[in-house]
PDB file of N, CA and C in Angstrom:
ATOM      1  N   UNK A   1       2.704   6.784 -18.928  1.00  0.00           N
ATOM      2  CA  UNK A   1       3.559   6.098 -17.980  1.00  0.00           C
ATOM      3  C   UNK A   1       4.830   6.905 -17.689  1.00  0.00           C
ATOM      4  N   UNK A   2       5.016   8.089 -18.432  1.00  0.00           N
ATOM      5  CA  UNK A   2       6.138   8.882 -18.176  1.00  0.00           C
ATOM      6  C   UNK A   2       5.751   9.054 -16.536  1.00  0.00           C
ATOM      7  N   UNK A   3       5.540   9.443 -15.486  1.00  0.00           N
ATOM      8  CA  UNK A   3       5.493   9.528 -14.430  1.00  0.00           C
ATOM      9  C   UNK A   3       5.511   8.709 -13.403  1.00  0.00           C
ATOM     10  N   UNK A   4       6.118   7.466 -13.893  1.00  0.00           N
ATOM     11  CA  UNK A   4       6.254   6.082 -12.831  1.00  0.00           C
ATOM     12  C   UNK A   4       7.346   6.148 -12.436  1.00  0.00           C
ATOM     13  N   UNK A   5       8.247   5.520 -11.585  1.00  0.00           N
ATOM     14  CA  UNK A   5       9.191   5.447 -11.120  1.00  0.00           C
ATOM     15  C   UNK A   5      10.240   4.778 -12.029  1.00  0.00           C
ATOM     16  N   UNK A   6      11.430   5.115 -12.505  1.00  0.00           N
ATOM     17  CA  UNK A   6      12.192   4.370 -13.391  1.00  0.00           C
ATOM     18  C   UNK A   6      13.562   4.333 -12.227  1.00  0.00           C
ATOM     19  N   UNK A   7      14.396   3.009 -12.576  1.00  0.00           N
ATOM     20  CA  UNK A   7      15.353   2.580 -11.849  1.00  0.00           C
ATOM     21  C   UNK A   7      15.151   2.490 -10.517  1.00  0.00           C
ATOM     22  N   UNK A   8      16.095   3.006  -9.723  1.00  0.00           N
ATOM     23  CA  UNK A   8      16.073   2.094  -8.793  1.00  0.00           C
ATOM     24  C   UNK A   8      16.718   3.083  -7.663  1.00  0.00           C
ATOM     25  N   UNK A   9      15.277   3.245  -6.216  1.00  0.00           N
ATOM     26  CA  UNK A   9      15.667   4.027  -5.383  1.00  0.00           C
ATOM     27  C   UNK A   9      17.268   3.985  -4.659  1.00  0.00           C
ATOM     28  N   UNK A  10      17.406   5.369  -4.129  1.00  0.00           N
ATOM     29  CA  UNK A  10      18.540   5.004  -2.973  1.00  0.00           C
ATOM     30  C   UNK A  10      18.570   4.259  -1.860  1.00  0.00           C
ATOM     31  N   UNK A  11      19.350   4.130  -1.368  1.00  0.00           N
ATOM     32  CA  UNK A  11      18.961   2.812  -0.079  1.00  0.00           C
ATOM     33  C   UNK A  11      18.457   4.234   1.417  1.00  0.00           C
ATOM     34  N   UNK A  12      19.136   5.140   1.151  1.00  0.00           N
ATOM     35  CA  UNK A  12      18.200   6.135   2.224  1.00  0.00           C
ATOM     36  C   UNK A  12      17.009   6.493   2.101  1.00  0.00           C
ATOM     37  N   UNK A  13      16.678   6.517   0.465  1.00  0.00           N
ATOM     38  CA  UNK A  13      15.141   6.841   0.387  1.00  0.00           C
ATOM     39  C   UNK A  13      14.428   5.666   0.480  1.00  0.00           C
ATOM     40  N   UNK A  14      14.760   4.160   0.334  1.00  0.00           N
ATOM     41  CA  UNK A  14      14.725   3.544   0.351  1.00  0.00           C
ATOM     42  C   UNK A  14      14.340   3.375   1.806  1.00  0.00           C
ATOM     43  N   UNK A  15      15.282   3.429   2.731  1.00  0.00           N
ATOM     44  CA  UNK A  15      14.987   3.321   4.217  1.00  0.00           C
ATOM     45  C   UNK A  15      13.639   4.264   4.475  1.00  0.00           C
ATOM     46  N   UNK A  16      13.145   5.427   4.056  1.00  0.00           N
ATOM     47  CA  UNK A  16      12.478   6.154   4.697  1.00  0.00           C
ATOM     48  C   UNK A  16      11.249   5.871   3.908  1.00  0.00           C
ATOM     49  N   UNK A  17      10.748   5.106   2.771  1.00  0.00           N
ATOM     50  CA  UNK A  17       9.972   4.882   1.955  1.00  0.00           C
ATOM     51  C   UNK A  17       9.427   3.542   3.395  1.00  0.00           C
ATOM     52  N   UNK A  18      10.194   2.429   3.180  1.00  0.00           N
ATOM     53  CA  UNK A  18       9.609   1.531   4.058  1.00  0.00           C
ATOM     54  C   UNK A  18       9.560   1.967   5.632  1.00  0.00           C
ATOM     55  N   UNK A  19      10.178   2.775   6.164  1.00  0.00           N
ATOM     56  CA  UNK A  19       9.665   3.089   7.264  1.00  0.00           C
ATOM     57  C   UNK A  19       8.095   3.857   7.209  1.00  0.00           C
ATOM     58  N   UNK A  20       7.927   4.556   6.356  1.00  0.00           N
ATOM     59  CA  UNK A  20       6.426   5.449   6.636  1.00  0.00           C
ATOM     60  C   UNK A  20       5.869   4.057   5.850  1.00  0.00           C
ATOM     61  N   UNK A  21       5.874   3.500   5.305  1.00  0.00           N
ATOM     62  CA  UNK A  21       5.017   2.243   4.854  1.00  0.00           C
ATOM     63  C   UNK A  21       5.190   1.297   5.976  1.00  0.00           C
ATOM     64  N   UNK A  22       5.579   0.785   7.037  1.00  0.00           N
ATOM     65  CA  UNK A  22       5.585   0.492   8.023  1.00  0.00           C
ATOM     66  C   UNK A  22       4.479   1.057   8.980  1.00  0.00           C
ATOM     67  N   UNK A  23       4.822   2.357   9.090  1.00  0.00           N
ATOM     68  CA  UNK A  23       4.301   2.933  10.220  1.00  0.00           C
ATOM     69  C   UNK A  23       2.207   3.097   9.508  1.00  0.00           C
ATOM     70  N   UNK A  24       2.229   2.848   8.212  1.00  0.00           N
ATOM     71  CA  UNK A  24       0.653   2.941   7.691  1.00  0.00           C
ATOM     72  C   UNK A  24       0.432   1.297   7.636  1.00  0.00           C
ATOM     73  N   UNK A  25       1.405   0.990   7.612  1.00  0.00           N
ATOM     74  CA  UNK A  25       0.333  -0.958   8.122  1.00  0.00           C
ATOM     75  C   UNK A  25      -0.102  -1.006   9.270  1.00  0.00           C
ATOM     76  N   UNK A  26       0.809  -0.338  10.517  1.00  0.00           N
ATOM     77  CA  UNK A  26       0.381  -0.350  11.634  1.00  0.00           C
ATOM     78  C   UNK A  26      -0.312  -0.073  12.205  1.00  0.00           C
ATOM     79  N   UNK A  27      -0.833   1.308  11.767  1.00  0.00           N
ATOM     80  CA  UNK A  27      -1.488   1.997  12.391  1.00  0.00           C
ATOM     81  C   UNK A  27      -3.078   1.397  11.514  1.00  0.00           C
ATOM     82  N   UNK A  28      -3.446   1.184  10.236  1.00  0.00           N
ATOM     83  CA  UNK A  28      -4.096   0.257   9.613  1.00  0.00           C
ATOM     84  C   UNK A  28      -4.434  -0.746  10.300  1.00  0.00           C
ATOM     85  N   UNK A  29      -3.596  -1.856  10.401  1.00  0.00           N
ATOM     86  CA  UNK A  29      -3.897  -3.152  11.810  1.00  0.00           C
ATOM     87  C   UNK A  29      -4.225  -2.384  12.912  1.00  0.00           C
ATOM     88  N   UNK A  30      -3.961  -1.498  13.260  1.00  0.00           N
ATOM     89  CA  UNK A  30      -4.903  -0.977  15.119  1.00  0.00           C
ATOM     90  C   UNK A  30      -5.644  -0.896  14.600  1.00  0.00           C
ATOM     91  N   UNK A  31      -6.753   0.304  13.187  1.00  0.00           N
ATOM     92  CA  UNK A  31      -7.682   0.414  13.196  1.00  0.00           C
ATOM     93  C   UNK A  31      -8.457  -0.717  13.033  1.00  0.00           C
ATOM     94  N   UNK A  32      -7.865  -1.547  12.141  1.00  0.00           N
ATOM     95  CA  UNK A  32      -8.651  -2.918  11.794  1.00  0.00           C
ATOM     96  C   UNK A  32      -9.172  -3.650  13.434  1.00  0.00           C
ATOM     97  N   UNK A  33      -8.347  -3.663  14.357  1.00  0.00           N
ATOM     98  CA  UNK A  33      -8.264  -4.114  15.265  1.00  0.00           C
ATOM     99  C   UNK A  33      -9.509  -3.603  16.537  1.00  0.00           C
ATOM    100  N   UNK A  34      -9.416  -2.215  16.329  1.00  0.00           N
ATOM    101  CA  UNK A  34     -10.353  -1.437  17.261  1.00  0.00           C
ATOM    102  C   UNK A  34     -11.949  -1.887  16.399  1.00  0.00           C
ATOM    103  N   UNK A  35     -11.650  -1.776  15.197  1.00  0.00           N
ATOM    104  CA  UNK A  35     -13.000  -1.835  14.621  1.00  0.00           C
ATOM    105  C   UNK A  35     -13.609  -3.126  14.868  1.00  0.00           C
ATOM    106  N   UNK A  36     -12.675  -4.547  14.868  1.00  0.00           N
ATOM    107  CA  UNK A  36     -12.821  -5.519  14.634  1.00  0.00           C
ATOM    108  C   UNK A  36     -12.928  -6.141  13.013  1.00  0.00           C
ATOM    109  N   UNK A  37     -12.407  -5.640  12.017  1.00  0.00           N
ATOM    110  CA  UNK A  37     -12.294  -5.822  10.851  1.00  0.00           C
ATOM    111  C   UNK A  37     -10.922  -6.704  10.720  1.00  0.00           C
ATOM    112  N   UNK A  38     -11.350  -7.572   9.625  1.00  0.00           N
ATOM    113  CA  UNK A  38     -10.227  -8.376   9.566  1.00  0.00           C
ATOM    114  C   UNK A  38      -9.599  -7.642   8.094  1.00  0.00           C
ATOM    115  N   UNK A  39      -8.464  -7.420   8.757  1.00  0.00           N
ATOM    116  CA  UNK A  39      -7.415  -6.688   7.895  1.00  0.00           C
ATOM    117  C   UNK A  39      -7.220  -7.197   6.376  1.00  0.00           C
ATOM    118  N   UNK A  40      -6.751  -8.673   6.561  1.00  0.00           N
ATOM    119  CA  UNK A  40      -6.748  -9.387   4.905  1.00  0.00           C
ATOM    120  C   UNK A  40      -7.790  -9.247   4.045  1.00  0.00           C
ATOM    121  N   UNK A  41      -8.801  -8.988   4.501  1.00  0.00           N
ATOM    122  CA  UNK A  41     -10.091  -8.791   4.140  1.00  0.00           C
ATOM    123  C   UNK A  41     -10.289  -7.360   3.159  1.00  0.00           C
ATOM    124  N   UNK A  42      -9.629  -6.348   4.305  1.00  0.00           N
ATOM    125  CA  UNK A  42      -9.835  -5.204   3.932  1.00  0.00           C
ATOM    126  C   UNK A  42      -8.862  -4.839   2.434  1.00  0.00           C
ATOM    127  N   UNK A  43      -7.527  -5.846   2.803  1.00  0.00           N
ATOM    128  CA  UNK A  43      -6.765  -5.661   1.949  1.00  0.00           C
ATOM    129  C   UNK A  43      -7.447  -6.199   0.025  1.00  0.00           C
ATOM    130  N   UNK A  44      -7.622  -7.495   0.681  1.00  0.00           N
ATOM    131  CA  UNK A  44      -8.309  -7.752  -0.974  1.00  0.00           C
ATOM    132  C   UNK A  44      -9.445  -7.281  -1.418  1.00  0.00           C
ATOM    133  N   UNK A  45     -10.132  -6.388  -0.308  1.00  0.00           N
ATOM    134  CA  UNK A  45     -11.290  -5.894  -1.245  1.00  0.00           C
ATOM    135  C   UNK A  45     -11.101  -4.547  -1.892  1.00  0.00           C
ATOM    136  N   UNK A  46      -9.623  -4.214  -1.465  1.00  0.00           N
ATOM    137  CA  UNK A  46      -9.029  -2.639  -2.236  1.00  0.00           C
ATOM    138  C   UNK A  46      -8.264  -2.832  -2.973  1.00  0.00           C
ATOM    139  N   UNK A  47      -7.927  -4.415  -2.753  1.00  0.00           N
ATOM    140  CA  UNK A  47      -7.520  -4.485  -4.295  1.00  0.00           C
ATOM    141  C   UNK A  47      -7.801  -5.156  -5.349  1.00  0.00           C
ATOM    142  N   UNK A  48      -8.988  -5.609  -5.254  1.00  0.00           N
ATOM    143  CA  UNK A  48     -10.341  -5.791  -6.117  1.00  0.00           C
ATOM    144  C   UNK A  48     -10.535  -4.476  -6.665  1.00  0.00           C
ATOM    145  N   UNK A  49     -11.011  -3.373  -5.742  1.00  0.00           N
ATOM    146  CA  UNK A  49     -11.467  -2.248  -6.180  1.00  0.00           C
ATOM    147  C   UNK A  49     -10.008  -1.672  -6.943  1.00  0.00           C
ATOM    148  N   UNK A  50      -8.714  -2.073  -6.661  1.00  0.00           N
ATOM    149  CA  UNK A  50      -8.021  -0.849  -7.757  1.00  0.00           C
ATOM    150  C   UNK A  50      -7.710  -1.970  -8.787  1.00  0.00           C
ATOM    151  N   UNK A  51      -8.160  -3.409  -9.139  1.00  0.00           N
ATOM    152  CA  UNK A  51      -7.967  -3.729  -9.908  1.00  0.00           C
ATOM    153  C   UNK A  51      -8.788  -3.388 -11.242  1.00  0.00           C
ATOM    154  N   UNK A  52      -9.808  -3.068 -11.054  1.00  0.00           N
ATOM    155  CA  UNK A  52     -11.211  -3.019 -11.781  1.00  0.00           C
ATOM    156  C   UNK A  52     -10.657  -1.524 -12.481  1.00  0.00           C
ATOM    157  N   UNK A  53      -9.343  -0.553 -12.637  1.00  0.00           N
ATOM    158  CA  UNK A  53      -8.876   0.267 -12.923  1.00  0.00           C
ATOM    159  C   UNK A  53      -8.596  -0.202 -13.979  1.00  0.00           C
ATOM    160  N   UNK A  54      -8.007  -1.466 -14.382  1.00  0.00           N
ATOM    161  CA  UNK A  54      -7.575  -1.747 -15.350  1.00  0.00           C
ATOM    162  C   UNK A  54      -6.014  -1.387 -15.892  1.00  0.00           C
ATOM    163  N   UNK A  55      -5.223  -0.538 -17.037  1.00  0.00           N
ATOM    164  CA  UNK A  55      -4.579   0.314 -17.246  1.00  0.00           C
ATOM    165  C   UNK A  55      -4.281   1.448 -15.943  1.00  0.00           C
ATOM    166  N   UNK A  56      -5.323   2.036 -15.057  1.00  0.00           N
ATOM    167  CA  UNK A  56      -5.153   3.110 -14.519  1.00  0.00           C
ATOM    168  C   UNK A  56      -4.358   2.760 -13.282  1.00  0.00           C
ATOM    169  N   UNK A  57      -4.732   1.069 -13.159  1.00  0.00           N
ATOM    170  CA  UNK A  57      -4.282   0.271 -11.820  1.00  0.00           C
ATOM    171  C   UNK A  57      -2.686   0.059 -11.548  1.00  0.00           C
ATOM    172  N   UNK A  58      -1.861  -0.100 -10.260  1.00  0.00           N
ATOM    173  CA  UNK A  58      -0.515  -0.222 -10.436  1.00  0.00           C
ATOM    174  C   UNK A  58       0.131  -1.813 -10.616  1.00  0.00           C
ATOM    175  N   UNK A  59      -0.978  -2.350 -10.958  1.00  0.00           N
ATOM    176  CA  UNK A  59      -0.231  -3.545 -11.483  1.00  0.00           C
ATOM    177  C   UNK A  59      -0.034  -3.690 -12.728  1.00  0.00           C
TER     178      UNK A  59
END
């Protein structure tokens, strides 16, 4: 676990962390959208799959 994040970002990295995490939901919902996949869907079945990690998983 030495390589996790300890404390607590800056509020600029902070800003630019949720902006590119912004801009990958979005573009995520178009694809979901073009495909016709329902997004919530897609979401809990990846995180089914990174739960089954166990330890390796980020929860």
């Amino acid at each position: 676990m030495q390589t996790h994040l300890e404390g607590k970002i800056c509020p600029n990295c902070l800003d630019v962390v949720e902006e590119e995490l912004g801009k990958s939901l979005f573009y995520l919902a178009a694809v979901c959208a073009l495909l016709d996949l329902n997004f919530e869907q897609v979401l809990a079945k990846e995180n089914d799959r990174i739960a089954t990690l166990g330890v390796y998983s980020l929860t």
